[in-house]
PDB file of N, CA and C in Angstrom:
ATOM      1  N   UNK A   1     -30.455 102.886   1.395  1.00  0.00           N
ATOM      2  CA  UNK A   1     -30.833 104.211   1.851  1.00  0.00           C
ATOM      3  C   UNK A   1     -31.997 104.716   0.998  1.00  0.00           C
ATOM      4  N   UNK A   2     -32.790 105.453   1.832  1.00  0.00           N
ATOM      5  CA  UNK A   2     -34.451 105.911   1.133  1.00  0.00           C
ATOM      6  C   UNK A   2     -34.203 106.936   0.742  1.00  0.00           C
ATOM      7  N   UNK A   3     -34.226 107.658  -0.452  1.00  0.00           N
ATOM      8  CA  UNK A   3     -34.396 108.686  -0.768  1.00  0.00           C
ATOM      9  C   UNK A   3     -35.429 110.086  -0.334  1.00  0.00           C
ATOM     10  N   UNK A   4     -35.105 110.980  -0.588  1.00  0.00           N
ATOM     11  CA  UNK A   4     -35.770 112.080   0.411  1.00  0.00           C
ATOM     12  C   UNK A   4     -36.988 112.098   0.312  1.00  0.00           C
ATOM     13  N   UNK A   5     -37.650 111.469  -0.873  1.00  0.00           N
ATOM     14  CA  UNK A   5     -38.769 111.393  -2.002  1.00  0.00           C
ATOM     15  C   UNK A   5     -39.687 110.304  -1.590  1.00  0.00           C
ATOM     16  N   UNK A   6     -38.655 109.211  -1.140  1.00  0.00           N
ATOM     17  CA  UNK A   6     -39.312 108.139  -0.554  1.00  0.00           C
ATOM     18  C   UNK A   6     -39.249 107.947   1.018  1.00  0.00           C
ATOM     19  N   UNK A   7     -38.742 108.811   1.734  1.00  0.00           N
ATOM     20  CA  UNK A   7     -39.208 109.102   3.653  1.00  0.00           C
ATOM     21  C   UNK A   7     -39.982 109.974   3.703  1.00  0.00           C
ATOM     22  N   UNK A   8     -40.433 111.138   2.719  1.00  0.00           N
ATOM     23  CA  UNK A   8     -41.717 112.142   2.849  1.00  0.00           C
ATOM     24  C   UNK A   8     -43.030 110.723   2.442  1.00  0.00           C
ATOM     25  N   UNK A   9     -42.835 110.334   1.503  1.00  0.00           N
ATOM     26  CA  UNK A   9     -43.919 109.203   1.361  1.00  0.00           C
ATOM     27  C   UNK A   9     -44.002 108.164   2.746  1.00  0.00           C
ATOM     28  N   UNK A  10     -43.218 108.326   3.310  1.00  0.00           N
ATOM     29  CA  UNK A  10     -43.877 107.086   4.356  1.00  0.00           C
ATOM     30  C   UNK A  10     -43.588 107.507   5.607  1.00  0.00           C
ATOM     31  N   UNK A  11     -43.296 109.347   5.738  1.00  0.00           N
ATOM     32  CA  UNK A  11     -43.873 110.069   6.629  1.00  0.00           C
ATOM     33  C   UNK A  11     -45.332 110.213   6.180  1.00  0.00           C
ATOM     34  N   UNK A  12     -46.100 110.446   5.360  1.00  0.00           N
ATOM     35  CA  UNK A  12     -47.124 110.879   4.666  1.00  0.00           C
ATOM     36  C   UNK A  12     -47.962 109.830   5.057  1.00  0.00           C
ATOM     37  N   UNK A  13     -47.677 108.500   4.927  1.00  0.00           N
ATOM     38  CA  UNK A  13     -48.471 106.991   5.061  1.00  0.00           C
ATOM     39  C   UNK A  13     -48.468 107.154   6.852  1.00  0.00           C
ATOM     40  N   UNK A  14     -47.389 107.659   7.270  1.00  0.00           N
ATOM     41  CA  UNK A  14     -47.470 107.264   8.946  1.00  0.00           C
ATOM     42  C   UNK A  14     -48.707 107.826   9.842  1.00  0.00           C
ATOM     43  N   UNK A  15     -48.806 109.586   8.683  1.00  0.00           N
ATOM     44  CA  UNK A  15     -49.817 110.063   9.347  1.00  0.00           C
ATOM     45  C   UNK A  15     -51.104 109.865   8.677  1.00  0.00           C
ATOM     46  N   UNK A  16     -50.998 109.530   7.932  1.00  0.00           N
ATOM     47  CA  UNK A  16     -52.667 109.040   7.232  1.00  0.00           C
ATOM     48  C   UNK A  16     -53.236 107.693   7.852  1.00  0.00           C
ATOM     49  N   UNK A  17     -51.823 107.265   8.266  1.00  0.00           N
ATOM     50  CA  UNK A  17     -52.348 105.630   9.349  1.00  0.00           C
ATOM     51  C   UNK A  17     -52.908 106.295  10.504  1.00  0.00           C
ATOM     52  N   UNK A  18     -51.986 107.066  11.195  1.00  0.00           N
ATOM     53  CA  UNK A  18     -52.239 107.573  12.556  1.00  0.00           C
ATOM     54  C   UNK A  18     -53.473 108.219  12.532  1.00  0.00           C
ATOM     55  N   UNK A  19     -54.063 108.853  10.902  1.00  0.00           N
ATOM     56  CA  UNK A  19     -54.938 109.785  11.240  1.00  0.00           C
ATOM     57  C   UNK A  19     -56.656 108.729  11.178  1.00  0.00           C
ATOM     58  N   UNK A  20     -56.247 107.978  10.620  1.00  0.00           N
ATOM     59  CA  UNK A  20     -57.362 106.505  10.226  1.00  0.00           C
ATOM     60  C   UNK A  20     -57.560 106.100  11.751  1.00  0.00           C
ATOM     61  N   UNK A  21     -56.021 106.082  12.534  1.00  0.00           N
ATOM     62  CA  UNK A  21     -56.627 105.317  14.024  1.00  0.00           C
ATOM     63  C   UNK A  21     -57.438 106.180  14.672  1.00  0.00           C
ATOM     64  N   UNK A  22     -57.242 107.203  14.742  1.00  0.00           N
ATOM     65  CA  UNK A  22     -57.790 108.508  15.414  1.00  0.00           C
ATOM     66  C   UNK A  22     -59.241 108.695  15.117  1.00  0.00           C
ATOM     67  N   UNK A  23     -59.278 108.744  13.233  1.00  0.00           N
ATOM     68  CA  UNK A  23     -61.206 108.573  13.556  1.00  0.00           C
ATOM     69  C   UNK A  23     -61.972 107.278  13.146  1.00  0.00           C
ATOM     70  N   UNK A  24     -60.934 106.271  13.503  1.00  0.00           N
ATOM     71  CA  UNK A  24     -61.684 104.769  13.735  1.00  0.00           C
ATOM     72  C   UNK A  24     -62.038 105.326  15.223  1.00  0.00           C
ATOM     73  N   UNK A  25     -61.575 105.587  16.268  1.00  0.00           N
ATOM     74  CA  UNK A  25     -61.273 105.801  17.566  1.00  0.00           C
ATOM     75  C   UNK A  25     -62.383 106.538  18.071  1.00  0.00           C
ATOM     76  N   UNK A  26     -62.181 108.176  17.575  1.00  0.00           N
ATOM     77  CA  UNK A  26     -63.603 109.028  17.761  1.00  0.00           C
ATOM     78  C   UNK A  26     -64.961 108.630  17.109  1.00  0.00           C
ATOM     79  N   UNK A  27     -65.244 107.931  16.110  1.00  0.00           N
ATOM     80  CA  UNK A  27     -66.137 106.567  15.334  1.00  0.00           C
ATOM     81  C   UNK A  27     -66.645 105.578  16.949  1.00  0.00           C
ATOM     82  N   UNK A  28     -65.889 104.924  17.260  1.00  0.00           N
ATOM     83  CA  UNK A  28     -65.992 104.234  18.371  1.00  0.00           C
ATOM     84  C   UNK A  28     -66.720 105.229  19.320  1.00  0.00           C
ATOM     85  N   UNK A  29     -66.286 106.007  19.713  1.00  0.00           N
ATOM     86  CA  UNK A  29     -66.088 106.969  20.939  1.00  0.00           C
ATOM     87  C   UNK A  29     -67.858 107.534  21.080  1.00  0.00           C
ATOM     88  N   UNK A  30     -67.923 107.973  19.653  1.00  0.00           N
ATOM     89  CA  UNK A  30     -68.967 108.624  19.208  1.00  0.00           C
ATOM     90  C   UNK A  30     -70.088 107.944  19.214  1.00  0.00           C
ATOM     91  N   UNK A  31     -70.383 106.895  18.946  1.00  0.00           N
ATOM     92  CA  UNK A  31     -71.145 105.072  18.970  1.00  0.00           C
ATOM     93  C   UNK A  31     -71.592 105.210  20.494  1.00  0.00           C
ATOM     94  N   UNK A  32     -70.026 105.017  21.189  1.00  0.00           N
ATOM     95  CA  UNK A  32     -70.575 105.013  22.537  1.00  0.00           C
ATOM     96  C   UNK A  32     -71.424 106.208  23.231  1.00  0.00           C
ATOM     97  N   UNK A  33     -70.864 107.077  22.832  1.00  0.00           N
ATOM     98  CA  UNK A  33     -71.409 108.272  23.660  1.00  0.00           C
ATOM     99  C   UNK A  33     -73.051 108.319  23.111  1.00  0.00           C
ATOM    100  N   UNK A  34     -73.593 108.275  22.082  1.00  0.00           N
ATOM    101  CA  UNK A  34     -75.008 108.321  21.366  1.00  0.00           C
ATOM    102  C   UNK A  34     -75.926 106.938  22.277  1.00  0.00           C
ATOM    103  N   UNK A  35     -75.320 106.278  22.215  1.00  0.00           N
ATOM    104  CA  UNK A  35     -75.759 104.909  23.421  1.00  0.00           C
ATOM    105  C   UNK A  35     -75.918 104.733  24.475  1.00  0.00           C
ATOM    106  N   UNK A  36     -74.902 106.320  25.494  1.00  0.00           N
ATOM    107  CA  UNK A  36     -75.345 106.329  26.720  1.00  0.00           C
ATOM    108  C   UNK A  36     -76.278 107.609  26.729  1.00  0.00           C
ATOM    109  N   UNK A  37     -76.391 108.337  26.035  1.00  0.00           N
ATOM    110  CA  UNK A  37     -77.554 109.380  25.549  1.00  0.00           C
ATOM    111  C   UNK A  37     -78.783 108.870  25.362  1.00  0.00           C
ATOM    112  N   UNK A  38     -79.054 108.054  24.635  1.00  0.00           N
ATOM    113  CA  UNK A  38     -80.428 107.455  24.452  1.00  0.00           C
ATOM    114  C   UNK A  38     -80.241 106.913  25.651  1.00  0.00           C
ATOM    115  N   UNK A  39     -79.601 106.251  26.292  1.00  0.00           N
ATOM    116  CA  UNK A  39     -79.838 105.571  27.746  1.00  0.00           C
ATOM    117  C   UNK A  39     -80.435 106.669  28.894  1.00  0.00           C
ATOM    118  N   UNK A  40     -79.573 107.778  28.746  1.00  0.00           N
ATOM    119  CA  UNK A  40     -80.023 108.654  29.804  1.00  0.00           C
ATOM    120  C   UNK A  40     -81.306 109.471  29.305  1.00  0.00           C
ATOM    121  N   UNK A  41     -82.255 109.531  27.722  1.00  0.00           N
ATOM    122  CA  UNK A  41     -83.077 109.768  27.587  1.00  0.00           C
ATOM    123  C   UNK A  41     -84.123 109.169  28.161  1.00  0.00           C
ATOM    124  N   UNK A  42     -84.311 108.048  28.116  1.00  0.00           N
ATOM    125  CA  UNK A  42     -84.943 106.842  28.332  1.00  0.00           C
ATOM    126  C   UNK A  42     -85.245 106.767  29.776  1.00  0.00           C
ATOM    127  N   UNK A  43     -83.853 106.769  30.348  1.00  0.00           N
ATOM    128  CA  UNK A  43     -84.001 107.111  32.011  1.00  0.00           C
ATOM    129  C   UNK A  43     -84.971 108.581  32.369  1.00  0.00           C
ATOM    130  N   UNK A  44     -84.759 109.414  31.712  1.00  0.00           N
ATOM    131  CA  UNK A  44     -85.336 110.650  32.200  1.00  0.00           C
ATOM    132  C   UNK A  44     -86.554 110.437  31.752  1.00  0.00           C
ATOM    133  N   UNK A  45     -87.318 109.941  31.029  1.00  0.00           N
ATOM    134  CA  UNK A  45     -88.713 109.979  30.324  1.00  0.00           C
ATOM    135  C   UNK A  45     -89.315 109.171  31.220  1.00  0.00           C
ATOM    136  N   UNK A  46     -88.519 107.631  31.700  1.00  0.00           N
ATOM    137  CA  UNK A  46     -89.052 107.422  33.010  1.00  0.00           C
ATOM    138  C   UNK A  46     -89.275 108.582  34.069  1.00  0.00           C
ATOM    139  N   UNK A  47     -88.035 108.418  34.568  1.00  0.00           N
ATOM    140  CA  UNK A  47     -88.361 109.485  35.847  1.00  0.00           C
ATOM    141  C   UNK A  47     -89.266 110.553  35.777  1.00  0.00           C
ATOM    142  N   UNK A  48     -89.412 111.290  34.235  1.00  0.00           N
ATOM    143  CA  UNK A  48     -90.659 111.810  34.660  1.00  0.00           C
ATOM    144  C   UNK A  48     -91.757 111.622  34.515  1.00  0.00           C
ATOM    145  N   UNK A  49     -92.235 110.294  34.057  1.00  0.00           N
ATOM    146  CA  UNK A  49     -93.657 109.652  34.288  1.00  0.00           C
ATOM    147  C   UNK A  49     -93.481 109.202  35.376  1.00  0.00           C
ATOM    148  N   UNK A  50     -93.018 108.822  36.392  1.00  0.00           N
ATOM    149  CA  UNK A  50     -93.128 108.840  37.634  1.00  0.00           C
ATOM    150  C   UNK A  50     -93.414 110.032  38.732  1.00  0.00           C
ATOM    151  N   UNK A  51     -92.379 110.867  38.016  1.00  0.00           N
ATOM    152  CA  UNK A  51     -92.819 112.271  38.909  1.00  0.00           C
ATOM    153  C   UNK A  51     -94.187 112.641  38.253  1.00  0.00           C
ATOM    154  N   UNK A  52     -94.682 112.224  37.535  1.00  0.00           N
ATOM    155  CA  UNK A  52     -96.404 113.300  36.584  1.00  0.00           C
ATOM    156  C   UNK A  52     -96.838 112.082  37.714  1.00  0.00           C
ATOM    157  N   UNK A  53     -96.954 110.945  37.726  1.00  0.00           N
ATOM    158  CA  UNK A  53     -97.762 110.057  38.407  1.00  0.00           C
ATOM    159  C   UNK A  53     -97.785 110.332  40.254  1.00  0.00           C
ATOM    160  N   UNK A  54     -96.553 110.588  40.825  1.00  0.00           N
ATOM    161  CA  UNK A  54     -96.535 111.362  42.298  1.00  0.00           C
ATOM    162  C   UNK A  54     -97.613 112.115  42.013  1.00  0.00           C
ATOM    163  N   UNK A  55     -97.292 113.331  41.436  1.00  0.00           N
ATOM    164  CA  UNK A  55     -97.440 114.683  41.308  1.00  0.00           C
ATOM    165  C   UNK A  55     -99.074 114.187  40.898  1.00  0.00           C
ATOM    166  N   UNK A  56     -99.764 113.731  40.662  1.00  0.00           N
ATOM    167  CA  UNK A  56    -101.377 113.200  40.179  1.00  0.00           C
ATOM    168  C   UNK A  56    -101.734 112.668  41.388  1.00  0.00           C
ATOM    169  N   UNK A  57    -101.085 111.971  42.182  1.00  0.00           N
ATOM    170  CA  UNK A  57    -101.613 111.520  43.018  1.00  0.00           C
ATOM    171  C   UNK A  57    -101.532 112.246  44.453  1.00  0.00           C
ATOM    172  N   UNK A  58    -100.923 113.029  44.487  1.00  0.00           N
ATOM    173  CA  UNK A  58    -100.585 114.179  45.682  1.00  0.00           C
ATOM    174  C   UNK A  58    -101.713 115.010  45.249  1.00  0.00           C
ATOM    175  N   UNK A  59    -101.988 115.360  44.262  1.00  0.00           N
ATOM    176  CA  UNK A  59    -103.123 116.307  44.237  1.00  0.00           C
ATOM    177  C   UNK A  59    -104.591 115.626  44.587  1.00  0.00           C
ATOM    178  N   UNK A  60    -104.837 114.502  44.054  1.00  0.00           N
ATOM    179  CA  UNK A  60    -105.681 113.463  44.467  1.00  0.00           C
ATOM    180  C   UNK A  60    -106.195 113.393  45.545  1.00  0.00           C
ATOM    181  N   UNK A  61    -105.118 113.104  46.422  1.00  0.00           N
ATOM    182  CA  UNK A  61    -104.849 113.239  47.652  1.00  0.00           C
ATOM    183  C   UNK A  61    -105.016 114.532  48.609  1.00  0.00           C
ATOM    184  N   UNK A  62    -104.825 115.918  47.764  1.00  0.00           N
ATOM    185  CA  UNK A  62    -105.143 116.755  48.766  1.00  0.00           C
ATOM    186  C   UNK A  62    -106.623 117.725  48.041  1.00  0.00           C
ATOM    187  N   UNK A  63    -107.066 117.163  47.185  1.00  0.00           N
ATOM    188  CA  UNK A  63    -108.914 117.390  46.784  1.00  0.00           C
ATOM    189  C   UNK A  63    -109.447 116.748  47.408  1.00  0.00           C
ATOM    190  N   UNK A  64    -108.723 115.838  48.480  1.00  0.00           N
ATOM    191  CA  UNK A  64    -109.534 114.303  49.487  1.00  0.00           C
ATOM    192  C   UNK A  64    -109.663 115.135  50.501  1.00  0.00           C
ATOM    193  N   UNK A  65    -108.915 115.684  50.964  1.00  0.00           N
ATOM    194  CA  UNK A  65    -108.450 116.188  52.466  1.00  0.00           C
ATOM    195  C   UNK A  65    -110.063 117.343  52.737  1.00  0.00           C
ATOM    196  N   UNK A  66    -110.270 117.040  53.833  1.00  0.00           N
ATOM    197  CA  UNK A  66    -111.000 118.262  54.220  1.00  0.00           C
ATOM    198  C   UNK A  66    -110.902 119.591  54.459  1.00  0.00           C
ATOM    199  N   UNK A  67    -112.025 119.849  54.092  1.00  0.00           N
ATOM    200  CA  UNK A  67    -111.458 121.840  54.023  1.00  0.00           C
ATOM    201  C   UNK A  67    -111.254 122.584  55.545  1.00  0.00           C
ATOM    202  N   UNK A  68    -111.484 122.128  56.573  1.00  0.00           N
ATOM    203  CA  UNK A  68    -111.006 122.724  57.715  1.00  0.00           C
ATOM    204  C   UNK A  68    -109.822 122.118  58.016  1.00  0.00           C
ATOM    205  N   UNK A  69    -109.038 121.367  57.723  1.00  0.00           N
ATOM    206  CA  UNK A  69    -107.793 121.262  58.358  1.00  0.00           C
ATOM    207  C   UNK A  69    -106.410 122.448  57.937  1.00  0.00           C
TER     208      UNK A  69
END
């Protein structure tokens, strides 16, 4: 039988384990989430050099056009 002295100690260890899985876990979590952030930066910096490049060439396009239409 464990003394009262020695089940507060390894209540104490249970949650310092549990609390280690938790921010190994949000560690992980956090990794990932920064990885799909730069991903969706990356995506958007595309998309909008594509839209500046439309958007350049639509104007292009309507300094072409004649002035009576």
């Amino acid at each position: 039988m464990l003394a009262p002295f020695d089940l507060e100690l390894d209540r104490i260890a249970d949650r310092v384990a549990a609390l280690a899985r938790l921010v190994h876990s949000l560690r992980d979590e956090n990794r990932k989430l920064h990885l799909a952030v730069d991903q969706r930066e990356g995506d958007n910096r595309l998309l909008r050099e594509r839209l500046d490049n439309a958007c350049d060439r639509l104007e292009t396009l309507i300094a072409r056009m004649p002035e009576d239409l």
